[in-house]
Protein backbone atom coordinates (compact mmCIF):
# COMPACT_ATOMS: atom_id res chain seq x y z
CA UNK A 1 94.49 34.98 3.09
CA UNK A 2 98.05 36.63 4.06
CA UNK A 3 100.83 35.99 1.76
CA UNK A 4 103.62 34.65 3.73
CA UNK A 5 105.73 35.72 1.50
CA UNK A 6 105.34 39.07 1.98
CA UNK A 7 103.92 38.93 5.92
CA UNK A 8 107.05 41.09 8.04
CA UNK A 9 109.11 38.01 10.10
CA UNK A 10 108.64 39.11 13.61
CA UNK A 11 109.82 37.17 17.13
CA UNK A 12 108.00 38.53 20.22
CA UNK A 13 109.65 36.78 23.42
CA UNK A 14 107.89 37.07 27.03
CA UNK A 15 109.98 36.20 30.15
CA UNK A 16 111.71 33.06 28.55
CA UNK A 17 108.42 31.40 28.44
CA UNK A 18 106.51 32.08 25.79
CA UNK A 19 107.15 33.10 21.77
CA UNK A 20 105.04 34.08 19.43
CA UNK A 21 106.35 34.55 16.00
CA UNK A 22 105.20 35.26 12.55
CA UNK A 23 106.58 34.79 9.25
CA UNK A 24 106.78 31.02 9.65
CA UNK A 25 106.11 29.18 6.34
CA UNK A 26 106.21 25.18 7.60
CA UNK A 27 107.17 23.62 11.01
CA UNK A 28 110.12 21.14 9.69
CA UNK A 29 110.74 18.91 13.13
CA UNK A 30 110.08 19.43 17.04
CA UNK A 31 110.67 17.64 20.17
CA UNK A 32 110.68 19.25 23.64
CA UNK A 33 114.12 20.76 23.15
CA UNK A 34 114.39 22.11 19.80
CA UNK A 35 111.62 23.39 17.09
CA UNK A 36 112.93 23.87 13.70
CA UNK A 37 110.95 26.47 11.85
CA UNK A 38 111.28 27.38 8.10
CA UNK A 39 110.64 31.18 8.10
CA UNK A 40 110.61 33.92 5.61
CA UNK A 41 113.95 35.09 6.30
CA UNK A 42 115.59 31.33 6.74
CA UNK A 43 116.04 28.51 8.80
CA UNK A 44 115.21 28.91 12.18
CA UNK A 45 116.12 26.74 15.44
CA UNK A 46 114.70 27.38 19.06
CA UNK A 47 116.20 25.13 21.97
CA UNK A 48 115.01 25.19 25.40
CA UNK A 49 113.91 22.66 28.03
CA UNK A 50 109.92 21.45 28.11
CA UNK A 51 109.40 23.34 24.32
CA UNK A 52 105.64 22.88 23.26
CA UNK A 53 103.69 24.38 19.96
CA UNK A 54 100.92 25.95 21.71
CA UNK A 55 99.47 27.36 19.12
CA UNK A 56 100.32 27.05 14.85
CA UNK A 57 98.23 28.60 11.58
CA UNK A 58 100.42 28.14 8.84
CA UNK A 59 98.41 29.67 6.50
CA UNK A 60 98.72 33.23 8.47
CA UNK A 61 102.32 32.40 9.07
CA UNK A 62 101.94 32.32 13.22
CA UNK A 63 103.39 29.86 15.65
CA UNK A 64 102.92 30.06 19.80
CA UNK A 65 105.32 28.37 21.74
CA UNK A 66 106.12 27.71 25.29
CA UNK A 67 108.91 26.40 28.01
CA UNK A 68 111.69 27.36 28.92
CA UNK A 69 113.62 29.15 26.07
CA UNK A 70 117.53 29.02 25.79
CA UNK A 71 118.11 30.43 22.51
CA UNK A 72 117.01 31.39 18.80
CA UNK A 73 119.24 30.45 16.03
CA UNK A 74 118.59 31.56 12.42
CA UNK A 75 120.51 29.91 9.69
CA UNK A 76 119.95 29.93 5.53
CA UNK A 77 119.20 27.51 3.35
CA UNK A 78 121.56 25.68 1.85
CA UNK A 79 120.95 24.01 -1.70
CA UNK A 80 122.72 20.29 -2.53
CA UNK A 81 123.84 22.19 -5.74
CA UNK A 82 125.14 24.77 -3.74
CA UNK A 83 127.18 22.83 -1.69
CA UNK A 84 128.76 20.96 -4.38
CA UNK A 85 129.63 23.90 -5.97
CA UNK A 86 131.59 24.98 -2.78
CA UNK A 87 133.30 22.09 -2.87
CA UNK A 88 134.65 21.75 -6.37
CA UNK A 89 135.35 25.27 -6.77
């Protein structure tokens, strides 16, 4: 079994339609206009119109999906303690 840990993040994109992507350590929420991944470099958000999860093995890291992609959005996460500190520092 792949580490997923250690598997290289990669985002392969063909004609707005369909994604593959590796990397991807747990599917947090979808609908059919945003899928929120948890990947090995971060948070990361996909919006588009008719969005499905064609295809998902987390335990090789690799999600398919299809529709109509708009964007991809990576953000990090961010800790409750962290977030406190910011605000009381």
């Amino acid at each position: 079994m792949d580490n997923i840990e250690s598997k290289k993040h990669k985002v392969i994109v063909t004609g707005r339609s369909h994604a593959q992507i590796s990397g991807v350590q747990d599917v947090n929420e979808f609908d059919s206009n945003q899928i929120d991944l948890i990947t090995n470099q971060g948070k990361m958000i996909i919006k588009g119109k008719e969005l499905k999860v064609k295809g998902l093995n987390i335990e090789k890291g690799d999600v398919d999906i299809e529709g109509k992609i708009d964007s991809f959005v990576y953000s990090t996460k961010q800790t409750e303690e962290s977030l406190v500190k910011k605000l009381f520092s």
